[in-house]
PDB file of N, CA and C in Angstrom:
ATOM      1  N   UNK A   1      38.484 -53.848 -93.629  1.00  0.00           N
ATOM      2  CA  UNK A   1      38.242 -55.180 -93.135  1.00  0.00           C
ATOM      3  C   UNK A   1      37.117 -55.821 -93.947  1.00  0.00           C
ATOM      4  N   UNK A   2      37.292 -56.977 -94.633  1.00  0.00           N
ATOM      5  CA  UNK A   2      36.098 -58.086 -95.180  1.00  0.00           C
ATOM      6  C   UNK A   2      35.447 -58.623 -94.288  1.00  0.00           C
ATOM      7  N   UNK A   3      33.967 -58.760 -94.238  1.00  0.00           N
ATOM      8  CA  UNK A   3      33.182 -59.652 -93.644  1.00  0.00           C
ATOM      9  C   UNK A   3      32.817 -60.725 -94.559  1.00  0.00           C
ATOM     10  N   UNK A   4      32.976 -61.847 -93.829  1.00  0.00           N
ATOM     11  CA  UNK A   4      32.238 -63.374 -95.343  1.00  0.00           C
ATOM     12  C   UNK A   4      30.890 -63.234 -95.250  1.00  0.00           C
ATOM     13  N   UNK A   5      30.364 -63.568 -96.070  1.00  0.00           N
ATOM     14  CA  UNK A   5      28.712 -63.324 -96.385  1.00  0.00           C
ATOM     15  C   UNK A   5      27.975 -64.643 -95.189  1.00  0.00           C
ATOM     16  N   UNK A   6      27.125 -63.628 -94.884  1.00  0.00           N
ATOM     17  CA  UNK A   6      26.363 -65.250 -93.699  1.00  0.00           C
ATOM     18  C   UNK A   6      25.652 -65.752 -93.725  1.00  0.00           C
ATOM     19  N   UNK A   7      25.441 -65.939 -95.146  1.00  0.00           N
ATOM     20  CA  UNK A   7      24.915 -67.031 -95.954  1.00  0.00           C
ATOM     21  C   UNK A   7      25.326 -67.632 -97.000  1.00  0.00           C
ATOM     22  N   UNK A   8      25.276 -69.075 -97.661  1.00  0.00           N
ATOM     23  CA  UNK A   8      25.405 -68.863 -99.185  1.00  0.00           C
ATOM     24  C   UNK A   8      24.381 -68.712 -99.941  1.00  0.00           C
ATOM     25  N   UNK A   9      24.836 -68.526-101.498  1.00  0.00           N
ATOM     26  CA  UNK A   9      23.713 -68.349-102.222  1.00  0.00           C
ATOM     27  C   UNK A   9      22.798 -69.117-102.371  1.00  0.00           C
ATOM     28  N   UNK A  10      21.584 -69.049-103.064  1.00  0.00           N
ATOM     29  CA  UNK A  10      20.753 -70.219-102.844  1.00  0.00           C
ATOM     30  C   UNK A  10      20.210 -70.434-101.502  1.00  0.00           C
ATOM     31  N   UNK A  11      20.567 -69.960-100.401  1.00  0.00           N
ATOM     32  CA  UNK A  11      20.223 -70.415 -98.936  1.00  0.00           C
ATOM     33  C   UNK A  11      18.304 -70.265 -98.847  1.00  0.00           C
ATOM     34  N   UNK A  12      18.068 -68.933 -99.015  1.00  0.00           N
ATOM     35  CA  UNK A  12      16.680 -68.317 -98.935  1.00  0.00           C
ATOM     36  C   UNK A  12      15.852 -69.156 -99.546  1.00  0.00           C
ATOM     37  N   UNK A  13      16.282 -69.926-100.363  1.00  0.00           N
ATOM     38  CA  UNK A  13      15.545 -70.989-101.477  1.00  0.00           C
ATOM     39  C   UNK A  13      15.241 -72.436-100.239  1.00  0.00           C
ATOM     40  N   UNK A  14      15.566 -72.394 -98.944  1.00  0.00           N
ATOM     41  CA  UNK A  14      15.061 -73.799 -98.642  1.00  0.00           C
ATOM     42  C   UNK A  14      14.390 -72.762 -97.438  1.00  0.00           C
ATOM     43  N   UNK A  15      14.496 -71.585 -97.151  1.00  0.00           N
ATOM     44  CA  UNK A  15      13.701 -71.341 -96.432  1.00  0.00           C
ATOM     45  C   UNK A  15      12.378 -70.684 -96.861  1.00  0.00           C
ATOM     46  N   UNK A  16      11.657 -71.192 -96.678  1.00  0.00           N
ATOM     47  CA  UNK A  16      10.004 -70.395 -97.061  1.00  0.00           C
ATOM     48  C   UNK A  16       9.742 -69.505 -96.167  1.00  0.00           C
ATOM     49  N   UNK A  17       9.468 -68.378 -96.774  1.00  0.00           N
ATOM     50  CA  UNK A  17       8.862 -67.462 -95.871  1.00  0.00           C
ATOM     51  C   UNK A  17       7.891 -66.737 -96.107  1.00  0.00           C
ATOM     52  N   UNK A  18       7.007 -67.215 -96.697  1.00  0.00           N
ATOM     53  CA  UNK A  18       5.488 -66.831 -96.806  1.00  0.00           C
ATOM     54  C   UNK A  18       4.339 -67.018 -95.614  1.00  0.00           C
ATOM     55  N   UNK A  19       5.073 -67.960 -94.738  1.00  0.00           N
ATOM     56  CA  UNK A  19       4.060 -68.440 -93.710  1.00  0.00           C
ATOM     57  C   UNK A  19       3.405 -66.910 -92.965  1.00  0.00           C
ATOM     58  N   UNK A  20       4.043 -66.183 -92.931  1.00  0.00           N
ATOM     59  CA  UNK A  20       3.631 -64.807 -91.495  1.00  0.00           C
ATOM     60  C   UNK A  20       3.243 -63.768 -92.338  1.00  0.00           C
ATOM     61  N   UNK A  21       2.433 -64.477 -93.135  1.00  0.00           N
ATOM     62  CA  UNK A  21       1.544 -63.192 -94.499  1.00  0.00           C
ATOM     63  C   UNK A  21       0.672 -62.702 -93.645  1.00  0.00           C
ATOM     64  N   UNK A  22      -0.534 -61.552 -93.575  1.00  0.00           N
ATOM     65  CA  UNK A  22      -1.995 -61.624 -93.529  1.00  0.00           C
ATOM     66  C   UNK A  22      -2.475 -61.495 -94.760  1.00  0.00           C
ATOM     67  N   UNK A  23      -1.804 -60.959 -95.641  1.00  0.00           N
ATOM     68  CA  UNK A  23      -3.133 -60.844 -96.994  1.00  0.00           C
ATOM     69  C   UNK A  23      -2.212 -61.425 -98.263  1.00  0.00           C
ATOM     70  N   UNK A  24      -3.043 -62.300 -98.627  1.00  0.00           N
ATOM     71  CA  UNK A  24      -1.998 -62.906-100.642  1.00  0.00           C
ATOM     72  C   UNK A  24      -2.919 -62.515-101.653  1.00  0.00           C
ATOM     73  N   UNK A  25      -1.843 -62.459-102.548  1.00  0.00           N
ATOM     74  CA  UNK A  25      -2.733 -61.670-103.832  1.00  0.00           C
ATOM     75  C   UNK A  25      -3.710 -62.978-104.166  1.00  0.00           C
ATOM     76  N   UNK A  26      -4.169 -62.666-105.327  1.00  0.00           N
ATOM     77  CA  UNK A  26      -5.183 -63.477-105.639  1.00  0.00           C
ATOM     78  C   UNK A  26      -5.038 -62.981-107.010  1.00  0.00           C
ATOM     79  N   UNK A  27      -4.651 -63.645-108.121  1.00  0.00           N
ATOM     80  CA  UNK A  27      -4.494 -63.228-109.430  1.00  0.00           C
ATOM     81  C   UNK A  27      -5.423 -63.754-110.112  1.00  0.00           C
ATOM     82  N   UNK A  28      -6.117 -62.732-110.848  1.00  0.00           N
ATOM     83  CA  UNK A  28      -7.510 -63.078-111.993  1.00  0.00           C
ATOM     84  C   UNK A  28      -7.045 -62.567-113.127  1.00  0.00           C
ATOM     85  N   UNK A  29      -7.109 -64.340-113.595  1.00  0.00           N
ATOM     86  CA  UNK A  29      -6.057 -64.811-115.054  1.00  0.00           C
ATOM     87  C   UNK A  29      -7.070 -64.262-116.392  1.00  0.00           C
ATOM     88  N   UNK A  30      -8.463 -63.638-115.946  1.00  0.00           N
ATOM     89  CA  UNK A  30      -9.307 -63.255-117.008  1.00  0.00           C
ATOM     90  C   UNK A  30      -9.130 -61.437-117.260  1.00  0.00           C
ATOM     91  N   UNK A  31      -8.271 -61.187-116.846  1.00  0.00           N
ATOM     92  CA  UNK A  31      -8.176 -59.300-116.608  1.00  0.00           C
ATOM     93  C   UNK A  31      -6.766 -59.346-116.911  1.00  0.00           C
ATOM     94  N   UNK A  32      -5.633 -60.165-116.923  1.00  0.00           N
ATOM     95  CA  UNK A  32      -4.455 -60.215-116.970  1.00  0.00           C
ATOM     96  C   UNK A  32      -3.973 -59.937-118.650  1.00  0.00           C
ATOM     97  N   UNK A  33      -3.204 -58.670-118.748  1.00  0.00           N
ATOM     98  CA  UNK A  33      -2.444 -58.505-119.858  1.00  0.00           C
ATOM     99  C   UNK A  33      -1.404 -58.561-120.220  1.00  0.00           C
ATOM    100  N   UNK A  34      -0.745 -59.742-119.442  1.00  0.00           N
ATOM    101  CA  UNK A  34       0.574 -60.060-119.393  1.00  0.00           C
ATOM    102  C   UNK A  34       1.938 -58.761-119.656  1.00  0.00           C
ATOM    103  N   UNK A  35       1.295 -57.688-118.958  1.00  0.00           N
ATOM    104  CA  UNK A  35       2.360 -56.178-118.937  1.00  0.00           C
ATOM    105  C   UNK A  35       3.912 -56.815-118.299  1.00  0.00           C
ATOM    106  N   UNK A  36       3.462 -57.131-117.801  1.00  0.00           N
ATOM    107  CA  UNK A  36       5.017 -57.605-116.853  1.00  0.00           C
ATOM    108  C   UNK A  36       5.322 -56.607-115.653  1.00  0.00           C
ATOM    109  N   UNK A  37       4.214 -55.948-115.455  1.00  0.00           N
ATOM    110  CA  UNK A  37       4.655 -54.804-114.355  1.00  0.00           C
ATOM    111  C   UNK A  37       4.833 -55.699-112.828  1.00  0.00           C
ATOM    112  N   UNK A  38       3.896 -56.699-112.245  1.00  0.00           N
ATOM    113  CA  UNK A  38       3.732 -57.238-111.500  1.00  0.00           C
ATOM    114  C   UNK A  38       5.120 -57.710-111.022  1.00  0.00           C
ATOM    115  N   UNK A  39       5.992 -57.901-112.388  1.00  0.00           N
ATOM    116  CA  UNK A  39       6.963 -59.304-112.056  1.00  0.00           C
ATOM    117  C   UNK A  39       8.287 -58.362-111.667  1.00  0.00           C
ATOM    118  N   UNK A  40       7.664 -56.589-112.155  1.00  0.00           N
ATOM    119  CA  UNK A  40       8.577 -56.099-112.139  1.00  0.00           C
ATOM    120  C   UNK A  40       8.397 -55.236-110.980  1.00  0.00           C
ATOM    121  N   UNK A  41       7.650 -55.243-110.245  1.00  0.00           N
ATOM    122  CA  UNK A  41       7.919 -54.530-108.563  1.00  0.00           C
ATOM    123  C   UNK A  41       7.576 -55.372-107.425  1.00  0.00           C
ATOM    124  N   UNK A  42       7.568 -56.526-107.928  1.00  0.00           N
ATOM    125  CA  UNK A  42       7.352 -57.492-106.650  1.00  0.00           C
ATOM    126  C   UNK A  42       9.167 -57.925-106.105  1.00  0.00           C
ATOM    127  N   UNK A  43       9.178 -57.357-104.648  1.00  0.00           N
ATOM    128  CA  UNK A  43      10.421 -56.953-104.179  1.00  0.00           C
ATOM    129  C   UNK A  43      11.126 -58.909-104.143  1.00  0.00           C
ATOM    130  N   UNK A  44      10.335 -59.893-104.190  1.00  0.00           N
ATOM    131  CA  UNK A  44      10.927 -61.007-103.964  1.00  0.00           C
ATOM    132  C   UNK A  44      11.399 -61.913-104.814  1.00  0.00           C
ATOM    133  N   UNK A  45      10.570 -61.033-106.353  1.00  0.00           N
ATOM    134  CA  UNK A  45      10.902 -61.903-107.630  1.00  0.00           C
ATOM    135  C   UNK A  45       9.919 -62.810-107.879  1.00  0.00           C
ATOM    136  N   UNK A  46       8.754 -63.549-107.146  1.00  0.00           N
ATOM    137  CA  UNK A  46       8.513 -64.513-107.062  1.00  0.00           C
ATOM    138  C   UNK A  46       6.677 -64.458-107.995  1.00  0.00           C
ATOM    139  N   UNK A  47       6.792 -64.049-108.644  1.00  0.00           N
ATOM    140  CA  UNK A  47       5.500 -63.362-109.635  1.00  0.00           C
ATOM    141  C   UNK A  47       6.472 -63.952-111.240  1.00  0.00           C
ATOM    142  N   UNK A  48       5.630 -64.995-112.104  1.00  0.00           N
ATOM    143  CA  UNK A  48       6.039 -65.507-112.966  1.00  0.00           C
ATOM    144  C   UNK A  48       4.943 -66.023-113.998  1.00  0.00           C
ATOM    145  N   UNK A  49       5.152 -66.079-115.142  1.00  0.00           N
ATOM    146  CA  UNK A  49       4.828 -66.174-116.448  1.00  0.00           C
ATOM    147  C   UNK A  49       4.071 -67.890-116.400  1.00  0.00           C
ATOM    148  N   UNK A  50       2.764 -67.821-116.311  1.00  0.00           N
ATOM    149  CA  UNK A  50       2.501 -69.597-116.386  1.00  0.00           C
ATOM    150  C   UNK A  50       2.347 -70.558-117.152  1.00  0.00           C
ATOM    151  N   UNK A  51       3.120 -69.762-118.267  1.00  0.00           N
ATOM    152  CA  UNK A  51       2.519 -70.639-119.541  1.00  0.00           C
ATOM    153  C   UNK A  51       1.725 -70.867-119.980  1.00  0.00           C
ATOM    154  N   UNK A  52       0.451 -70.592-119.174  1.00  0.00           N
ATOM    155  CA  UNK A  52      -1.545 -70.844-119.759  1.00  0.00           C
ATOM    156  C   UNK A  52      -1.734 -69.110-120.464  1.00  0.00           C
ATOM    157  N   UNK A  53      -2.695 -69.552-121.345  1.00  0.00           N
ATOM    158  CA  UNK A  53      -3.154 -68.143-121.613  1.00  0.00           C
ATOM    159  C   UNK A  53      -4.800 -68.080-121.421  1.00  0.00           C
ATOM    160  N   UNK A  54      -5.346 -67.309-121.050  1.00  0.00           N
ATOM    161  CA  UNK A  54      -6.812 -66.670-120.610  1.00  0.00           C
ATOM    162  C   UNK A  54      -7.499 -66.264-122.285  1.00  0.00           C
ATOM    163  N   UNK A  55      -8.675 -65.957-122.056  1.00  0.00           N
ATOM    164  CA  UNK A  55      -9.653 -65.736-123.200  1.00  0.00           C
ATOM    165  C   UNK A  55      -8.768 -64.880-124.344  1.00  0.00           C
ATOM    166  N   UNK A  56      -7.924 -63.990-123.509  1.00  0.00           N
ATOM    167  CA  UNK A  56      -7.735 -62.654-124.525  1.00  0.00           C
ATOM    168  C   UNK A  56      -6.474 -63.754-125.300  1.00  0.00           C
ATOM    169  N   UNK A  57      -5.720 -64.532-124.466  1.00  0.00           N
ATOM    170  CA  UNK A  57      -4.478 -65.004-125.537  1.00  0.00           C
ATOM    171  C   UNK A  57      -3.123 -64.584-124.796  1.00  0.00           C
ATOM    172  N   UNK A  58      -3.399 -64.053-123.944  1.00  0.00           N
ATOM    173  CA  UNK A  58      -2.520 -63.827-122.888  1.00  0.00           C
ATOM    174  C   UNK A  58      -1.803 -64.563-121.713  1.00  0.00           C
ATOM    175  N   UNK A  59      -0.549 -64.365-121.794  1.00  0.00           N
ATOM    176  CA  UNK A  59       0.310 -65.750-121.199  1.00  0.00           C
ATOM    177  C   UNK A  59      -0.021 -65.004-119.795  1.00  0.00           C
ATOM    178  N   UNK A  60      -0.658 -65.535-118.736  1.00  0.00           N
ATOM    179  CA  UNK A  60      -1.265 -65.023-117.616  1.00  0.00           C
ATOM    180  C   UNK A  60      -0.296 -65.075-115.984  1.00  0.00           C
ATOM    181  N   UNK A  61       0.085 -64.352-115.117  1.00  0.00           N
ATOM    182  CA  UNK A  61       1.166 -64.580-114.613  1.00  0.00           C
ATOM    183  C   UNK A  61       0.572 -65.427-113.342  1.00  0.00           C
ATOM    184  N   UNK A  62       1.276 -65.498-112.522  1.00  0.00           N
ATOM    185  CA  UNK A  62       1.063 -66.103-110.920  1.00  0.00           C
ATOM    186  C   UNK A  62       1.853 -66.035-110.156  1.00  0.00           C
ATOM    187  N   UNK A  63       1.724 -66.446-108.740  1.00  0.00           N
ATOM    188  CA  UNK A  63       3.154 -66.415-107.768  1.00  0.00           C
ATOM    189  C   UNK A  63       2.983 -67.519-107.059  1.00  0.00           C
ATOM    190  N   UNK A  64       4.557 -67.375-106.988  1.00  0.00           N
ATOM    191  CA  UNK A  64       4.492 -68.377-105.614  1.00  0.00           C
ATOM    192  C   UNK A  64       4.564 -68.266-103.848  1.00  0.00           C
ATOM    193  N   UNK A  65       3.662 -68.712-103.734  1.00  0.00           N
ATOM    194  CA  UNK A  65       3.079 -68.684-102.273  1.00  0.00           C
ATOM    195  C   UNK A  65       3.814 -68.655-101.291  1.00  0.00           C
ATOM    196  N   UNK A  66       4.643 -70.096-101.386  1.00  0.00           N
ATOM    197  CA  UNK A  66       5.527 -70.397-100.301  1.00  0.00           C
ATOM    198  C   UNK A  66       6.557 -68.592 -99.790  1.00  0.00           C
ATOM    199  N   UNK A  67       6.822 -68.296-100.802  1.00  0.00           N
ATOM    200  CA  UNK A  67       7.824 -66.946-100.621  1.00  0.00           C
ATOM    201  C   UNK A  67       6.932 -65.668-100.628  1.00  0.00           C
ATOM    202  N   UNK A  68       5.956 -65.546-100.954  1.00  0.00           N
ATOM    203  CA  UNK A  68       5.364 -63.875-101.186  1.00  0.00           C
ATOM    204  C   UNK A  68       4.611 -63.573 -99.502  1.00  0.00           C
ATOM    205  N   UNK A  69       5.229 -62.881 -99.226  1.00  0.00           N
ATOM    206  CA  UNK A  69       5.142 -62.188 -98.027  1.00  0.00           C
ATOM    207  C   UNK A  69       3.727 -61.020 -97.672  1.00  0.00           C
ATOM    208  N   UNK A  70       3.217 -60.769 -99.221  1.00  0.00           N
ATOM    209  CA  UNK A  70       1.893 -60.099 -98.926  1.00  0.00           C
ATOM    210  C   UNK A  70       1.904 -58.566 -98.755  1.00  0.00           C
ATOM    211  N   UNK A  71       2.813 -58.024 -99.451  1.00  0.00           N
ATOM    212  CA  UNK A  71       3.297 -57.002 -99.258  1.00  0.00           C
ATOM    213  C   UNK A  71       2.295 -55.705 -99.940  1.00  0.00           C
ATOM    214  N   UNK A  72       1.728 -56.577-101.384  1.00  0.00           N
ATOM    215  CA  UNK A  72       0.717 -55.926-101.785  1.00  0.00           C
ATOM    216  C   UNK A  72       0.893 -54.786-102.877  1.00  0.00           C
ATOM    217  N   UNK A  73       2.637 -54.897-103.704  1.00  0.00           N
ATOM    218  CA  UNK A  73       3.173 -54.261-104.733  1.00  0.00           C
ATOM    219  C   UNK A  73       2.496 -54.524-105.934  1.00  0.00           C
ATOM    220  N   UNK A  74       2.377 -56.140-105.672  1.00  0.00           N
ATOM    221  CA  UNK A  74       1.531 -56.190-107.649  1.00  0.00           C
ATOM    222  C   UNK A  74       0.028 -55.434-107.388  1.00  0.00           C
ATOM    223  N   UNK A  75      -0.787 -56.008-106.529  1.00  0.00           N
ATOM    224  CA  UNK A  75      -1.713 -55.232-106.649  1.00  0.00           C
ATOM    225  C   UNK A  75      -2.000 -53.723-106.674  1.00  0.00           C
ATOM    226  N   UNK A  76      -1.587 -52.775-106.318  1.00  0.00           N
ATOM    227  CA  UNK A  76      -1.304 -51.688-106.135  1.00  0.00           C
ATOM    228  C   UNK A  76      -0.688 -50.909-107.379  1.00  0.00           C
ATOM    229  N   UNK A  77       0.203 -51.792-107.817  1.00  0.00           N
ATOM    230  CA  UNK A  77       0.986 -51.451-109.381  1.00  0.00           C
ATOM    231  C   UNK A  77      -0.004 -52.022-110.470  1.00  0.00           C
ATOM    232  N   UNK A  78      -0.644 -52.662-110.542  1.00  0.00           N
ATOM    233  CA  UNK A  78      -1.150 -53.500-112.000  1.00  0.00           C
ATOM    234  C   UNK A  78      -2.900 -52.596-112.166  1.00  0.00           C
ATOM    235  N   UNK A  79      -2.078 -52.067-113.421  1.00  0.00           N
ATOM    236  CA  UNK A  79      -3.114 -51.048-114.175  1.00  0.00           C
ATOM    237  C   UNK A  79      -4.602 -51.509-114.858  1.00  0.00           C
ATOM    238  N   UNK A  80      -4.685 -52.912-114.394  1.00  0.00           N
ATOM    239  CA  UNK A  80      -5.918 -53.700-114.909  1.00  0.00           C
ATOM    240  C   UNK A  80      -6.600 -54.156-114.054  1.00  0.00           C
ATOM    241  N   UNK A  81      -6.111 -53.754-112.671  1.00  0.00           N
ATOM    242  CA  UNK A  81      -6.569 -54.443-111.624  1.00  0.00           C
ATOM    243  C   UNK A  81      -7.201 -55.947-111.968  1.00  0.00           C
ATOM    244  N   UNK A  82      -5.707 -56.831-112.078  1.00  0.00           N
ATOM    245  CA  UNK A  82      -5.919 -57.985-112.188  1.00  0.00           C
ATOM    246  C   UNK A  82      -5.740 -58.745-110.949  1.00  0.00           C
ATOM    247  N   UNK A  83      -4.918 -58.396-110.042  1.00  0.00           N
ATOM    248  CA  UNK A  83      -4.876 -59.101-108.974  1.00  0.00           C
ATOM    249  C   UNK A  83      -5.642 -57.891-107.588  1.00  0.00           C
ATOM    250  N   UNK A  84      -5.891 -58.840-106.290  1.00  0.00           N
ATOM    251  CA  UNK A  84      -6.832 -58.141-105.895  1.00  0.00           C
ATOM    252  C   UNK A  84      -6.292 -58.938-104.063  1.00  0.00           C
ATOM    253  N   UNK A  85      -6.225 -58.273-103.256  1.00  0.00           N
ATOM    254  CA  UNK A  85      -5.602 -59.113-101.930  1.00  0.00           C
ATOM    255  C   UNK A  85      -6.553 -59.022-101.345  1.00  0.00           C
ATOM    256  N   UNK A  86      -6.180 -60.076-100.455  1.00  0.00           N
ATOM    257  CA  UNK A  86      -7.049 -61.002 -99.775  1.00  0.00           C
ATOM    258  C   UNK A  86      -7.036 -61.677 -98.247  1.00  0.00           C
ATOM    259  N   UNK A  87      -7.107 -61.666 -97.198  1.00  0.00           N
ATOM    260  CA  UNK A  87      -6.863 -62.015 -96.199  1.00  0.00           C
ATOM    261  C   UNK A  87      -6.491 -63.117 -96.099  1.00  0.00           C
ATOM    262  N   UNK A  88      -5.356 -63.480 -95.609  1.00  0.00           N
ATOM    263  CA  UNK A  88      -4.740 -64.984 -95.530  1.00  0.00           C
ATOM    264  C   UNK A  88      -5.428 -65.865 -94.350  1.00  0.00           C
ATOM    265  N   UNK A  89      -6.504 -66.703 -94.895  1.00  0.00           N
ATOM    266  CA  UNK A  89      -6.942 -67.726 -93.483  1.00  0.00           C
ATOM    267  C   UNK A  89      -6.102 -68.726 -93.084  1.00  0.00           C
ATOM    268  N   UNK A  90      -5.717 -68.490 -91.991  1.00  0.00           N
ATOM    269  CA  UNK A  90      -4.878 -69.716 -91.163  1.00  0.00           C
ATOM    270  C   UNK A  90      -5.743 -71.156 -90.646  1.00  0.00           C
TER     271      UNK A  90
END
């Protein structure tokens, strides 16, 4: 038996769900070595390349808010301890 999917694609994209964080990273664009590890265990995707580069010359990453849930993968993974979490004030 098929079930239809109960959603379409794209759907998750108008819903934000960052609101019910307690802690967001906090990325320090001066320690950042643009590894790509961050972009690569953050379960939501939402860790991206900003086009600025920091002292060293390094294209420095960031996320987006609205979606990162605070889960606390980049920090935990990133060998430069560039990003660092933080308690989310409401």
């Amino acid at each position: 038996m098929k079930y239809p999917p109960s959603t379409k694609p794209g759907e998750s994209l108008k819903n934000k769900t960052g609101n019910w964080r307690t802690f967001r990273p906090i990325f320090l664009h001066d320690k950042c070595t643009a590894c790509g590890i961050c972009d690569n265990v953050c379960p939501e995707g939402i860790i991206y390349a900003t086009g600025k580069t920091n002292a060293a010359g390094k294209n420095y990453r960031d996320c987006d808010l609205d979606y990162c849930k605070g889960c606390g993968l980049c920090a935990k993974n990133c060998p430069f301890a560039a990003i660092r979490m933080e308690r989310e004030e409401k």
